[in-house]
N, C-alpha and C. Protein backbone atom coordinates (compact mmCIF):
# COMPACT_ATOMS: atom_id res chain seq x y z
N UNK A 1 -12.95 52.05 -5.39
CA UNK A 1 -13.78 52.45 -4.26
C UNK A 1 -15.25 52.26 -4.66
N UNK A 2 -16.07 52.04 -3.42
CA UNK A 2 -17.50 51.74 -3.76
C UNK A 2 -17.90 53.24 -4.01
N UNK A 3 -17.66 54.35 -4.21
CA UNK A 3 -18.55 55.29 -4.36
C UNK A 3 -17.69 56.48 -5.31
N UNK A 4 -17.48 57.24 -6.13
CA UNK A 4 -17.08 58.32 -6.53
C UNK A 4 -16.73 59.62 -5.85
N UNK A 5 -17.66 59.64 -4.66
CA UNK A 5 -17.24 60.68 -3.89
C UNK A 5 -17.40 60.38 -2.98
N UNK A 6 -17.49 61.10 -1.35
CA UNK A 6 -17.57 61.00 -0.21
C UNK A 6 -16.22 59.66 0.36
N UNK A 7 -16.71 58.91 1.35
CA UNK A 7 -16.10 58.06 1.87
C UNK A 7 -17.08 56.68 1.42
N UNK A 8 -16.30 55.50 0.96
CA UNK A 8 -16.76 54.43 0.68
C UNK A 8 -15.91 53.23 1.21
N UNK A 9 -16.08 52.37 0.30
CA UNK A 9 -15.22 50.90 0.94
C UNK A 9 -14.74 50.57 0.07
N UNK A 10 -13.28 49.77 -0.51
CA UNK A 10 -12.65 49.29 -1.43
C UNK A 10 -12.96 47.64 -0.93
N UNK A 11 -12.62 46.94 -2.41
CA UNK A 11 -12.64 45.30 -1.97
C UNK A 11 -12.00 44.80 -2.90
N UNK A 12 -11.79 43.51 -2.73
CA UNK A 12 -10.49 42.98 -3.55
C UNK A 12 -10.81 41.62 -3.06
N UNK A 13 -10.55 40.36 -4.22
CA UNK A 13 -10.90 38.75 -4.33
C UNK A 13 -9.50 38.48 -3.18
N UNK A 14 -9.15 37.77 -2.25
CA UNK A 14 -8.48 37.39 -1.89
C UNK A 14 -8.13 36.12 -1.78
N UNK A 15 -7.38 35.06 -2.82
CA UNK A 15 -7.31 33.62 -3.03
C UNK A 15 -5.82 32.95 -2.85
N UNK A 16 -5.96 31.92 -2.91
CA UNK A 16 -4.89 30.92 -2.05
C UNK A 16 -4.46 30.27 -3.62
N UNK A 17 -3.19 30.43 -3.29
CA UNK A 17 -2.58 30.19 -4.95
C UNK A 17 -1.78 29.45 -4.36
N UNK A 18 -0.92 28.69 -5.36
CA UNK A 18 0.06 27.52 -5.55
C UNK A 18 0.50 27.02 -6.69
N UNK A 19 1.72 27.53 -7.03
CA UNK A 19 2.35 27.23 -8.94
C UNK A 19 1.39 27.83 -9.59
N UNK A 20 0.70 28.98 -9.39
CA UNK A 20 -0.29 29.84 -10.35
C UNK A 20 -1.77 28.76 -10.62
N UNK A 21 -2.17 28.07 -9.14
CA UNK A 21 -3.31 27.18 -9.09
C UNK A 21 -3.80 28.29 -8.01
N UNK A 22 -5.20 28.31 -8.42
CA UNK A 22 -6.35 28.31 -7.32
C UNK A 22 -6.82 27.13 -6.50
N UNK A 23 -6.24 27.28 -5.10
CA UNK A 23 -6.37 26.05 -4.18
C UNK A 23 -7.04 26.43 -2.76
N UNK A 24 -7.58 25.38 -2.12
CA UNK A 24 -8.43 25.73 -0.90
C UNK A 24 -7.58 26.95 -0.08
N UNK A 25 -8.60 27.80 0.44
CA UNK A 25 -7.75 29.09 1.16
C UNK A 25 -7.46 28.43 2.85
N UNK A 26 -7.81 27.14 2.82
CA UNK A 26 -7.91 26.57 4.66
C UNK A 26 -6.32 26.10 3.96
N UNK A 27 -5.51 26.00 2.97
CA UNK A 27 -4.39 25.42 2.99
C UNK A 27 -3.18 26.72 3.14
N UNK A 28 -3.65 27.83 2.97
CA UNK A 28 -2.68 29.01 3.18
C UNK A 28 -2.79 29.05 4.99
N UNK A 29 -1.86 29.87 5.70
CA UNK A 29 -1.36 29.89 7.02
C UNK A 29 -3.11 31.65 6.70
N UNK A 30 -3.89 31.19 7.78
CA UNK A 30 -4.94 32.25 8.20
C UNK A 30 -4.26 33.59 8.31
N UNK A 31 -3.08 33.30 9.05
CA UNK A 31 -2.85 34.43 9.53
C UNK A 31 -1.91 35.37 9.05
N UNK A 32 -1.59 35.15 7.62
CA UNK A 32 -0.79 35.90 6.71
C UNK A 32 -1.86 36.70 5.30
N UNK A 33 -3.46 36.35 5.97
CA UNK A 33 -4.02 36.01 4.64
C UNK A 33 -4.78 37.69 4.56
N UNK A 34 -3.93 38.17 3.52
CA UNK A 34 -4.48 39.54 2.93
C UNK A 34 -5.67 40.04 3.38
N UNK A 35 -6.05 41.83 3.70
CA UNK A 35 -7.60 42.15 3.81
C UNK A 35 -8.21 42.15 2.74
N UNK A 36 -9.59 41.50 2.87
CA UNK A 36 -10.53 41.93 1.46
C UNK A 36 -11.34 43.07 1.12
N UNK A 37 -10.99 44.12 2.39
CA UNK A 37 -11.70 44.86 2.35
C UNK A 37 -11.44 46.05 3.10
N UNK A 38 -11.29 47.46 2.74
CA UNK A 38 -10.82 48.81 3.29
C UNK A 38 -11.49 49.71 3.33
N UNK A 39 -11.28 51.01 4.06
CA UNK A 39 -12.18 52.30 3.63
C UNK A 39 -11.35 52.88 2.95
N UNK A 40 -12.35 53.95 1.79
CA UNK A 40 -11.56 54.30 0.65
C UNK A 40 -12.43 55.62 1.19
N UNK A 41 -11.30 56.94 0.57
CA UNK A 41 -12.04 58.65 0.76
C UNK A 41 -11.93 58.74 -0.53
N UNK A 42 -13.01 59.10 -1.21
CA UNK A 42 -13.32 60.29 -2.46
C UNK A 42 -13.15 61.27 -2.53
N UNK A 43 -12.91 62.79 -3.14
CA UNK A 43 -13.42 63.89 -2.93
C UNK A 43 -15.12 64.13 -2.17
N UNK A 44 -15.00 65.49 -2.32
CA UNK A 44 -16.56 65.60 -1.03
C UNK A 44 -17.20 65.53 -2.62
N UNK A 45 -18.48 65.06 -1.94
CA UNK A 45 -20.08 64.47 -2.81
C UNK A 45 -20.26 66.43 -2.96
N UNK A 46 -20.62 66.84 -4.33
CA UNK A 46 -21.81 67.93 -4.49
C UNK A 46 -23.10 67.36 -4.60
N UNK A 47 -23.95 68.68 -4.75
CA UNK A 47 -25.24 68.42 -5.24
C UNK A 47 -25.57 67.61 -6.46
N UNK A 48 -24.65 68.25 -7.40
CA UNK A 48 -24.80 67.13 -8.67
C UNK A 48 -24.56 65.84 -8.72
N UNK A 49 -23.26 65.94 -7.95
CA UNK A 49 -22.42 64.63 -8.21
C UNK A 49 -23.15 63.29 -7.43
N UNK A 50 -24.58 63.63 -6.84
CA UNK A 50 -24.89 63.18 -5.61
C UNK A 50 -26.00 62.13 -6.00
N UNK A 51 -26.68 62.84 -7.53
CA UNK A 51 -27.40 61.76 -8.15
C UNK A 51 -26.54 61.15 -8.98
N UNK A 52 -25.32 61.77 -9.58
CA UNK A 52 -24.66 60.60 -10.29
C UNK A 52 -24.09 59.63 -9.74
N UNK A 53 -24.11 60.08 -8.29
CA UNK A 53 -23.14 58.65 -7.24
C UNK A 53 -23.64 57.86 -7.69
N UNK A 54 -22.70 56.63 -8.12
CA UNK A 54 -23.00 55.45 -8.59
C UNK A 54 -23.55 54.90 -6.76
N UNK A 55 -23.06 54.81 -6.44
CA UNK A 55 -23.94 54.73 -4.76
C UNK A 55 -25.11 54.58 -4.60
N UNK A 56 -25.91 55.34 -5.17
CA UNK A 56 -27.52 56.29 -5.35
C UNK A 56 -27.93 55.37 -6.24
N UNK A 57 -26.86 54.48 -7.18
CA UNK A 57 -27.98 54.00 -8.18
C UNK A 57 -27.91 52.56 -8.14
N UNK A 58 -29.27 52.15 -7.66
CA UNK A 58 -29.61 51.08 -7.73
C UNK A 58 -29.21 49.98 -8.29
N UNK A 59 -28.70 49.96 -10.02
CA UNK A 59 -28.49 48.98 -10.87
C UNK A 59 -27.25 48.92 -11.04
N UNK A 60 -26.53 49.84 -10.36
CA UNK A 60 -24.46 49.33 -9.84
C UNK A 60 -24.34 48.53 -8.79
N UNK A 61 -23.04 47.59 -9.12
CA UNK A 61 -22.80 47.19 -8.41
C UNK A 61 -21.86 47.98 -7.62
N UNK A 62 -21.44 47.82 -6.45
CA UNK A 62 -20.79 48.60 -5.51
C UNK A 62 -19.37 47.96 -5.64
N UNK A 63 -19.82 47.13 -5.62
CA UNK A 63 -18.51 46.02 -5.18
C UNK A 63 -17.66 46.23 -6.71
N UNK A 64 -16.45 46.67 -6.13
CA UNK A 64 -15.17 46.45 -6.95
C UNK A 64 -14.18 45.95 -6.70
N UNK A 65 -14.19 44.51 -7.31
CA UNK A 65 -13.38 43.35 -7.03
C UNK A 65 -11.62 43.71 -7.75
N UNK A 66 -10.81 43.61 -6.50
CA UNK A 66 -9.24 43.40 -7.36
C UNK A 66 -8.33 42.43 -6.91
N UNK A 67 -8.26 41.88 -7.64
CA UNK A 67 -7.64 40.43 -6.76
C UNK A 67 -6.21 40.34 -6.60
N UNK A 68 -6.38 39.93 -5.46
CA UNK A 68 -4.50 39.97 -4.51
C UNK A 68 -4.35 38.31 -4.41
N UNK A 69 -3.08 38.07 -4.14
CA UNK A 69 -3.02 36.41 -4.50
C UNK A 69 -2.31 36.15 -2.85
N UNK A 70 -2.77 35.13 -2.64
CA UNK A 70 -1.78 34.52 -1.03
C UNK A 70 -1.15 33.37 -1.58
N UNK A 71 0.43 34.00 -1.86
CA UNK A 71 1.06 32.71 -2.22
C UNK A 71 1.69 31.34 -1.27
N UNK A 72 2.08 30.47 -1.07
CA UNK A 72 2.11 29.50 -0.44
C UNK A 72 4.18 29.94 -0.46
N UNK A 73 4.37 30.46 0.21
CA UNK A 73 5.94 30.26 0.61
C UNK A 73 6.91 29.52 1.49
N UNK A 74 8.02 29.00 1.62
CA UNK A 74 8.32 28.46 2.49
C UNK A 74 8.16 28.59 3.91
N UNK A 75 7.83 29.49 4.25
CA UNK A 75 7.19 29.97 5.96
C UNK A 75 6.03 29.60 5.59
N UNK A 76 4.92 29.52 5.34
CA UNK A 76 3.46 29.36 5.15
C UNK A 76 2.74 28.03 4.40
N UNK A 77 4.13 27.09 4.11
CA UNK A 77 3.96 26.49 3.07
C UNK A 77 3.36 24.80 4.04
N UNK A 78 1.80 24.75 3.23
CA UNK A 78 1.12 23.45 4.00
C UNK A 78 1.18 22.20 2.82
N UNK A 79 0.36 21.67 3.27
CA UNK A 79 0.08 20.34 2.51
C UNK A 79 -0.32 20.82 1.22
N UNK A 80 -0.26 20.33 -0.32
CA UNK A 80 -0.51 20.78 -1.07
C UNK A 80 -1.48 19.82 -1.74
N UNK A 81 -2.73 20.71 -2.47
CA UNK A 81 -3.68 19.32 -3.32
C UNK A 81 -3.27 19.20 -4.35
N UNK A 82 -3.48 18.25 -4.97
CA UNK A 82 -3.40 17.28 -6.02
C UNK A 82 -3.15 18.43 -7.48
N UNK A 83 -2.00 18.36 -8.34
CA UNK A 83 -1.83 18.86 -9.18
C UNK A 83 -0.38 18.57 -10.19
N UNK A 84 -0.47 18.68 -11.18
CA UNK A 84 0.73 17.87 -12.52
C UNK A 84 1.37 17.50 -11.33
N UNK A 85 2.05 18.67 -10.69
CA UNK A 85 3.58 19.17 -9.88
C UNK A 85 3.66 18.06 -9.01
N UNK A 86 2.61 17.25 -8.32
CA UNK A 86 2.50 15.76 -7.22
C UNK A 86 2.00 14.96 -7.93
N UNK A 87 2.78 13.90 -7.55
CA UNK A 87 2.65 12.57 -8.43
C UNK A 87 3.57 11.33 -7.29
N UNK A 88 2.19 10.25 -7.75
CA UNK A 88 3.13 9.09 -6.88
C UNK A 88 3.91 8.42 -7.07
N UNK A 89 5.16 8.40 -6.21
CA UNK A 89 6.15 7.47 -6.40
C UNK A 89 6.19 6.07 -5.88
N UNK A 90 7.34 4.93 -6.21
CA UNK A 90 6.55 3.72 -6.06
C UNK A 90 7.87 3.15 -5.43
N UNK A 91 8.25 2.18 -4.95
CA UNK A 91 9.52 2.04 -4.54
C UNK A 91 9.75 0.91 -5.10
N UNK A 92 10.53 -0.62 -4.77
CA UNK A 92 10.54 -1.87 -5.49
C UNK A 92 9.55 -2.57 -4.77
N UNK A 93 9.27 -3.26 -5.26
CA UNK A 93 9.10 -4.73 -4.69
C UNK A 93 9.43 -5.64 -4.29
N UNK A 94 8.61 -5.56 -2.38
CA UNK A 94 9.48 -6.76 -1.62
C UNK A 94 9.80 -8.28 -1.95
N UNK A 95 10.39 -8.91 -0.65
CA UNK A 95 10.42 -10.73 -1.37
C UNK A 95 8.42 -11.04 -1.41
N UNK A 96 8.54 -12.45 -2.04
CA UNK A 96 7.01 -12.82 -2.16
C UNK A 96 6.82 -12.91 -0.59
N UNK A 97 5.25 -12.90 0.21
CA UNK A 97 5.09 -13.60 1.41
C UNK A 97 4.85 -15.13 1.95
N UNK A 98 5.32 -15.64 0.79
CA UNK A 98 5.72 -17.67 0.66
C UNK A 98 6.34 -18.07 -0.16
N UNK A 99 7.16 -18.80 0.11
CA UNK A 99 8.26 -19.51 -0.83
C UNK A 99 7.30 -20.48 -1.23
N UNK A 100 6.23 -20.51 -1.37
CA UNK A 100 5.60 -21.55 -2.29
C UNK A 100 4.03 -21.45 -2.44
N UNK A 101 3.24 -21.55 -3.35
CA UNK A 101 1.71 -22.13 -3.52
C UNK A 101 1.27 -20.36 -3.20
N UNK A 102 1.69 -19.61 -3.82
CA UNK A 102 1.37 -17.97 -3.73
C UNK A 102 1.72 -17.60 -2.43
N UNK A 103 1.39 -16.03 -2.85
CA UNK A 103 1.73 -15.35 -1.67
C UNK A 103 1.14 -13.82 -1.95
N UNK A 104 2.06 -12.62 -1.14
CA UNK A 104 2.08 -11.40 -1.53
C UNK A 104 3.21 -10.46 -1.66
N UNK A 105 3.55 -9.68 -2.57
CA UNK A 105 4.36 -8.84 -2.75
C UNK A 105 4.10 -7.28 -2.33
N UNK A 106 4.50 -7.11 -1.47
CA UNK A 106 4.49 -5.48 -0.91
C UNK A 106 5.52 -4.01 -1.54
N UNK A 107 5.17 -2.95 -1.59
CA UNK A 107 5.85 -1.89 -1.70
C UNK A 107 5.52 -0.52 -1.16
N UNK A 108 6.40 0.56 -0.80
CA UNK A 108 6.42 1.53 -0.49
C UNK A 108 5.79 2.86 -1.75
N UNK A 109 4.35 3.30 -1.59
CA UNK A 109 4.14 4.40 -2.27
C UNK A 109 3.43 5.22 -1.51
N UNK A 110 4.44 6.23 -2.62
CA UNK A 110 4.14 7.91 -1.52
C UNK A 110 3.86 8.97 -2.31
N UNK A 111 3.20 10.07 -2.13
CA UNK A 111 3.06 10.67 -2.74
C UNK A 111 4.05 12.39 -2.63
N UNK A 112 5.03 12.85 -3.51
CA UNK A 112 5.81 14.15 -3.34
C UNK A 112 5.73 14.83 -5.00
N UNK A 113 6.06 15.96 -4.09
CA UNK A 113 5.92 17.19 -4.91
C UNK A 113 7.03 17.20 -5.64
N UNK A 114 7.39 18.07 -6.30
CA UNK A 114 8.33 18.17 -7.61
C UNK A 114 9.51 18.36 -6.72
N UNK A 115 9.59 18.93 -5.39
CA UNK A 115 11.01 18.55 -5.13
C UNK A 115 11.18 17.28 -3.77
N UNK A 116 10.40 16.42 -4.00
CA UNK A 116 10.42 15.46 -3.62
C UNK A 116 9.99 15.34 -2.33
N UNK A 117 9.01 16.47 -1.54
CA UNK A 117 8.77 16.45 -0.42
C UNK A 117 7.41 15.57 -0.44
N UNK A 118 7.12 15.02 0.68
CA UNK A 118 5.94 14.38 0.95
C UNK A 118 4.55 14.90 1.37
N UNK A 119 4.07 14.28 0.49
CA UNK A 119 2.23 15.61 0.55
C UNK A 119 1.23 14.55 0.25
N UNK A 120 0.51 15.06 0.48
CA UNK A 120 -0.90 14.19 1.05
C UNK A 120 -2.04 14.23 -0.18
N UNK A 121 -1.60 15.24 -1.36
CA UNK A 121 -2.37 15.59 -2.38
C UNK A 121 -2.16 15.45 -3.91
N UNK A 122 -2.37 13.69 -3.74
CA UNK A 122 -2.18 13.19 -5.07
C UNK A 122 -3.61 12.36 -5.73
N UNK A 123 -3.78 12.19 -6.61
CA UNK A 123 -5.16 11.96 -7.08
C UNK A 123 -5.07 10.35 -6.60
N UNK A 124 -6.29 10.18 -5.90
CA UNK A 124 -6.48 8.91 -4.97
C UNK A 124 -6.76 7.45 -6.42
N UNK A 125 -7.00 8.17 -7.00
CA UNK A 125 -7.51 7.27 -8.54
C UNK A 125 -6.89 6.83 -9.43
N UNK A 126 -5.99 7.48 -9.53
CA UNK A 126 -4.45 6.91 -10.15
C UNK A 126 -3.46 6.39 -9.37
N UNK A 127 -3.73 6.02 -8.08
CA UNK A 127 -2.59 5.66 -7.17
C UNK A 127 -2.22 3.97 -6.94
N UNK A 128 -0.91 3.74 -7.79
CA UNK A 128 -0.43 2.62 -8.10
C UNK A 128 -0.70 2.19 -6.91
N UNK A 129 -0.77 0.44 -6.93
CA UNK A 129 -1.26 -0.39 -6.48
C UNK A 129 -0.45 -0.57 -5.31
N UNK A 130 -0.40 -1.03 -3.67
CA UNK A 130 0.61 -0.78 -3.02
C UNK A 130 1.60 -2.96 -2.36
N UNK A 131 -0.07 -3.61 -3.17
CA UNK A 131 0.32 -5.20 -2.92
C UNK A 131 -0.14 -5.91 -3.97
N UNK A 132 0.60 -6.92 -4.50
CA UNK A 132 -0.24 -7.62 -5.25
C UNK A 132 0.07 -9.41 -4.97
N UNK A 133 -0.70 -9.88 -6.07
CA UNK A 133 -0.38 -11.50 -5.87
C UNK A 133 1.19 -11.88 -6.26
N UNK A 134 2.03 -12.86 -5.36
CA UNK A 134 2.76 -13.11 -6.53
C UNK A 134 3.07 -14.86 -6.32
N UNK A 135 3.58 -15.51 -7.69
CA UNK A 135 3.40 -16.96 -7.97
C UNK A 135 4.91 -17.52 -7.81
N UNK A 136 4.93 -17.75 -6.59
CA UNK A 136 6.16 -18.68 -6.37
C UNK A 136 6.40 -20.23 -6.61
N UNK A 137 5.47 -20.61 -7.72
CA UNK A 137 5.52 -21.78 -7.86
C UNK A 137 4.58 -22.98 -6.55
N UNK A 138 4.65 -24.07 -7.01
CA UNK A 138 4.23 -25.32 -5.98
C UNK A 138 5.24 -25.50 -5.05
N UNK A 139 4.92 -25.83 -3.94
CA UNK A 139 5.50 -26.33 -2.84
C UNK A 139 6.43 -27.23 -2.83
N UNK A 140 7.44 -27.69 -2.43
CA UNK A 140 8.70 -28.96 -2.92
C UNK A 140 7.00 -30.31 -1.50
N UNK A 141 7.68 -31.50 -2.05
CA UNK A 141 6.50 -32.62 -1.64
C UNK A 141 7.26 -33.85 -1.51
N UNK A 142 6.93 -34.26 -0.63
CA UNK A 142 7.36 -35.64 0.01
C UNK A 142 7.54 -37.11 -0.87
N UNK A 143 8.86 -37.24 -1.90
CA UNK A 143 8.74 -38.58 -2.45
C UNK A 143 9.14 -39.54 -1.39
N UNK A 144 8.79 -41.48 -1.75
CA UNK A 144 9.34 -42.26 -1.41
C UNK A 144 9.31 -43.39 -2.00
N UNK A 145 10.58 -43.97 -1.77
CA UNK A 145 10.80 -45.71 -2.85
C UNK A 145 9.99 -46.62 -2.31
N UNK A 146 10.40 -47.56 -3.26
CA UNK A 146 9.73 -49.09 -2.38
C UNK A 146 10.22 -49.49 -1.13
N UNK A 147 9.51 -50.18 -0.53
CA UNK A 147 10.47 -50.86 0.99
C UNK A 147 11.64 -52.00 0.48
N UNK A 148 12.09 -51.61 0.72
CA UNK A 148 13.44 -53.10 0.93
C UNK A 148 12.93 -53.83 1.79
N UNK A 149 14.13 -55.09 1.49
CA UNK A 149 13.82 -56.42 1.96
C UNK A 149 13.42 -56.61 3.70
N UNK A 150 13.00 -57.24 4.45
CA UNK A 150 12.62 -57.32 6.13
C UNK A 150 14.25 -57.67 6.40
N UNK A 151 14.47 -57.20 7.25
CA UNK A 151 16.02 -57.83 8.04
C UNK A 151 15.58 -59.34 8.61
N UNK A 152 14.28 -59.97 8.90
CA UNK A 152 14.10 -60.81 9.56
C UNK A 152 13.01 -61.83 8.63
N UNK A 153 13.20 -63.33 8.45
CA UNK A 153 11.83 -63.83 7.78
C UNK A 153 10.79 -64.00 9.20
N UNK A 154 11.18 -64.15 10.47
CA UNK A 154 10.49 -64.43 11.29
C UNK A 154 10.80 -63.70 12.88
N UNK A 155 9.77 -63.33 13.77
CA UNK A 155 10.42 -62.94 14.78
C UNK A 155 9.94 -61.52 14.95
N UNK A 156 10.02 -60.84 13.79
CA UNK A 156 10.10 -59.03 14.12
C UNK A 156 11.04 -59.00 13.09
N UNK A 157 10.98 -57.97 12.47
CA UNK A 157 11.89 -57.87 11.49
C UNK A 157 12.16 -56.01 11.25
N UNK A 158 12.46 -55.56 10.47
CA UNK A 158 12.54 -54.18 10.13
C UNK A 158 13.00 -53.84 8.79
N UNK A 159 12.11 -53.01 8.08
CA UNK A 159 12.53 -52.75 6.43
C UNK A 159 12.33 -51.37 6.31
N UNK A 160 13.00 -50.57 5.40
CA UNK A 160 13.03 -49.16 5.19
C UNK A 160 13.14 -48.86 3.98
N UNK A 161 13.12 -47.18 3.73
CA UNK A 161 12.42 -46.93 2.19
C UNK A 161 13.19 -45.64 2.25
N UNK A 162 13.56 -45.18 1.29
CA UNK A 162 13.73 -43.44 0.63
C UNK A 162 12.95 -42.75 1.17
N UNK A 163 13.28 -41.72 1.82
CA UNK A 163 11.89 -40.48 1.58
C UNK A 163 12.89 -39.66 1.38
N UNK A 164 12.30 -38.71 0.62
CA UNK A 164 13.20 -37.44 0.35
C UNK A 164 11.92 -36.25 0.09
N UNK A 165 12.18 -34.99 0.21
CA UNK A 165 11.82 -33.75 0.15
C UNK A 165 12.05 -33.35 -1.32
N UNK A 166 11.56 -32.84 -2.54
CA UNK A 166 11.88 -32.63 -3.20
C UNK A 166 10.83 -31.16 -4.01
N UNK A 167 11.54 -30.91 -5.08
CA UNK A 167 11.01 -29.69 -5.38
C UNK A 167 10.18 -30.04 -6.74
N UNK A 168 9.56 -28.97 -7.49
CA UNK A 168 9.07 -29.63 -8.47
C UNK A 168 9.77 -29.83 -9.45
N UNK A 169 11.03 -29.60 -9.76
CA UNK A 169 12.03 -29.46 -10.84
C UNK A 169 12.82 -30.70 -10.17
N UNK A 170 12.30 -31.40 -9.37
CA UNK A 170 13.08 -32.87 -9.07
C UNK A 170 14.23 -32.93 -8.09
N UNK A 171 14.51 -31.38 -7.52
CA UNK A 171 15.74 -30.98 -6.90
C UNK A 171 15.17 -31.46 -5.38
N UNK A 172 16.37 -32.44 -4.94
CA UNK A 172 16.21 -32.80 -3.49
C UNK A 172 16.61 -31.75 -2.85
N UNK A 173 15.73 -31.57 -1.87
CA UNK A 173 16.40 -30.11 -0.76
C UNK A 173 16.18 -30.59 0.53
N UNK A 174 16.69 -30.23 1.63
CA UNK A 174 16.77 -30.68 2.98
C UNK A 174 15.59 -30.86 3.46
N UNK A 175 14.98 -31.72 4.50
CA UNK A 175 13.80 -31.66 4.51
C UNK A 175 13.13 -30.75 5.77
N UNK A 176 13.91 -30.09 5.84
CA UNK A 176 12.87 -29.17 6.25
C UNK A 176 12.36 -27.60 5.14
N UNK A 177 12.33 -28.39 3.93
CA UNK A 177 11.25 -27.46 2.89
C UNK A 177 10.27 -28.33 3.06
N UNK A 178 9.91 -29.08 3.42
CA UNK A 178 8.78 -30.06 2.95
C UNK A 178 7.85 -30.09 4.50
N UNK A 179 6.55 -29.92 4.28
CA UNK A 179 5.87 -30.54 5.57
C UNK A 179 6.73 -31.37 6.54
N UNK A 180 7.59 -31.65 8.01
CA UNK A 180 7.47 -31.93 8.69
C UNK A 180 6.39 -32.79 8.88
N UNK A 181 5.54 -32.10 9.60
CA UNK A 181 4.74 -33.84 9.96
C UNK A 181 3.94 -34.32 9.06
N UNK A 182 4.31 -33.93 7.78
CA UNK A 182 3.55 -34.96 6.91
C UNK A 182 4.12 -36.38 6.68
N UNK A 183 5.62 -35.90 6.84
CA UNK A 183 6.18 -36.60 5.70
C UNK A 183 6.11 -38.44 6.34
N UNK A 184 6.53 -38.85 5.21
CA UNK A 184 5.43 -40.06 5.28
C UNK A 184 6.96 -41.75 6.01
N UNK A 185 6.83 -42.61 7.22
CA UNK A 185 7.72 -43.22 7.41
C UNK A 185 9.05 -43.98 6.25
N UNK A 186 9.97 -43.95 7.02
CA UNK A 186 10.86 -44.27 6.59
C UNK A 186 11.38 -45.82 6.86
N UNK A 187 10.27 -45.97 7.96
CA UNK A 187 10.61 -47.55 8.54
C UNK A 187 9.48 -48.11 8.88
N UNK A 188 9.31 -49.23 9.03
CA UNK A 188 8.54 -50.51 9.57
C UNK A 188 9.01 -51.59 10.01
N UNK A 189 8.10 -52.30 10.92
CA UNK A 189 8.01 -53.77 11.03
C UNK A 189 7.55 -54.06 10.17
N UNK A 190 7.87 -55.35 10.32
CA UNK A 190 7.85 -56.58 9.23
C UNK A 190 8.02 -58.01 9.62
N UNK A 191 7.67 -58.70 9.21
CA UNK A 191 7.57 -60.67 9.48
C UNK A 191 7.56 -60.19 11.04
N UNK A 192 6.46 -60.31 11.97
CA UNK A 192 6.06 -60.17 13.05
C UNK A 192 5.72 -62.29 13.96
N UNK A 193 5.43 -62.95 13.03
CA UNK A 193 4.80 -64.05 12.86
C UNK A 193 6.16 -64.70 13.49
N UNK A 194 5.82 -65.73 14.88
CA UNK A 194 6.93 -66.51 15.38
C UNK A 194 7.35 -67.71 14.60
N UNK A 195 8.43 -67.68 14.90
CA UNK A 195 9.64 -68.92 13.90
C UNK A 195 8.99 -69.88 14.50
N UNK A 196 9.10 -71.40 13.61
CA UNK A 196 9.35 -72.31 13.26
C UNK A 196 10.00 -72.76 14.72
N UNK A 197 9.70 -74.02 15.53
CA UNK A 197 11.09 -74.43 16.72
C UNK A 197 11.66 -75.69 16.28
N UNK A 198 13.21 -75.00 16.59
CA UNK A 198 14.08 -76.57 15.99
C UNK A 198 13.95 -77.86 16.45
N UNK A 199 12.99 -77.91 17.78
CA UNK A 199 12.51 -79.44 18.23
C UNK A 199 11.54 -80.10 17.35
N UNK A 200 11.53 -81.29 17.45
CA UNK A 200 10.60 -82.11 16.50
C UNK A 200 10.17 -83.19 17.23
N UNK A 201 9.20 -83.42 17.34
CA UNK A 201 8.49 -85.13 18.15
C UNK A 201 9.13 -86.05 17.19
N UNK A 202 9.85 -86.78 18.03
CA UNK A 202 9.96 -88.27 17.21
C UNK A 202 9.85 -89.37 18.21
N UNK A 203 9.08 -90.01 17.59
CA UNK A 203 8.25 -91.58 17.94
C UNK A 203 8.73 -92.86 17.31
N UNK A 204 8.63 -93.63 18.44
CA UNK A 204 9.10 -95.21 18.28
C UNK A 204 7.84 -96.29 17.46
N UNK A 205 8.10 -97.54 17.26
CA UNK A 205 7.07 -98.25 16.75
C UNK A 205 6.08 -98.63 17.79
N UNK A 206 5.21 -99.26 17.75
CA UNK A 206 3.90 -99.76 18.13
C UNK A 206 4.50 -101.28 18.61
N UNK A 207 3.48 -101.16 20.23
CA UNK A 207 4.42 -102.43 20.52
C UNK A 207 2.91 -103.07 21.29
């Protein structure tokens, strides 16, 4: 009590605990949250007792602090800050985001409490990475052979070549791994230039 005798006021620290942490009191439920403060009766003040009231004297403090704790229970129980007990978890890692010439790898991290619930109060500074680069190798790329022979020496003709899709380890794969409209013809003309005609001028002597 603030005073020895008469009627005074009692007071008491009232704080927001969690696993025996001191944590923000806006995270306890308001309305469960202990008084800090009461009227307290003394016996009646005498004449004597009236200069010894610590009350009367200037260089006391009044205030007598006793601290009551607001624990965080399952009815009351909010978001919790950052402490050993929360820590982030990480999940795997998705496929890359290109089968070729890089990409990105994604994952699921979250942050829960020791019994695995999800909370918002994990240290922002240690929090594993949630994408990174990843190296799927070069792209498979458009080979092709020489042209073969013209079907025609004269006239129009037509000659063709290999193309294939391939990977960098030499593995042919269907071509649709490979650029589409890159990929480079498979055919041509050729000997375009008109034939030769089987008629011939022939001439008599001089007369």
């Amino acid at each position: 009590c603030s005073v020895s005798c008469g009627n005074g006021r009692a007071f008491r620290q009232v704080v927001c605990m969690n696993y025996h942490h001191h944590i923000d009191e806006r995270l306890c439920d308001p309305e469960g949250r202990p008084a800090a403060e009461q009227a307290c009766n003394m016996p009646p003040c005498s004449s004597s007792n009236r200069h010894a009231d610590p009350a009367h004297n200037p260089n006391h403090d009044n205030t007598q602090i006793h601290k009551d704790y607001a624990v965080l229970d399952k009815g009351t129980q909010r978001n919790l800050p950052s402490s050993s007990r929360n820590q982030w978890r990480t999940g795997p890692w998705g496929a890359c985001s290109s089968t070729c010439n890089g990409g990105f790898q994604r994952r699921v991290v979250v942050c829960q409490d020791e019994e695995g619930r999800s909370t918002s109060y994990c240290d922002e500074t240690s929090k594993p990475p949630e994408s990174r680069h990843c190296d799927s190798g070069p792209c498979p790329r458009w080979n092709y052979g020489s042209w073969g022979e013209c079907t025609h020496t004269c006239g129009g003709g037509i000659k063709t070549r290999i193309v294939i899709c391939q990977a960098s380890n030499s593995q042919i794969l269907p071509d649709q791994n490979c650029e589409i409209l890159e990929k480079p013809p498979n055919m041509t003309q050729c000997n375009a230039h008109v034939c030769p005609s089987d008629t011939l001028w022939h001439h008599g002597p001089w007369k």
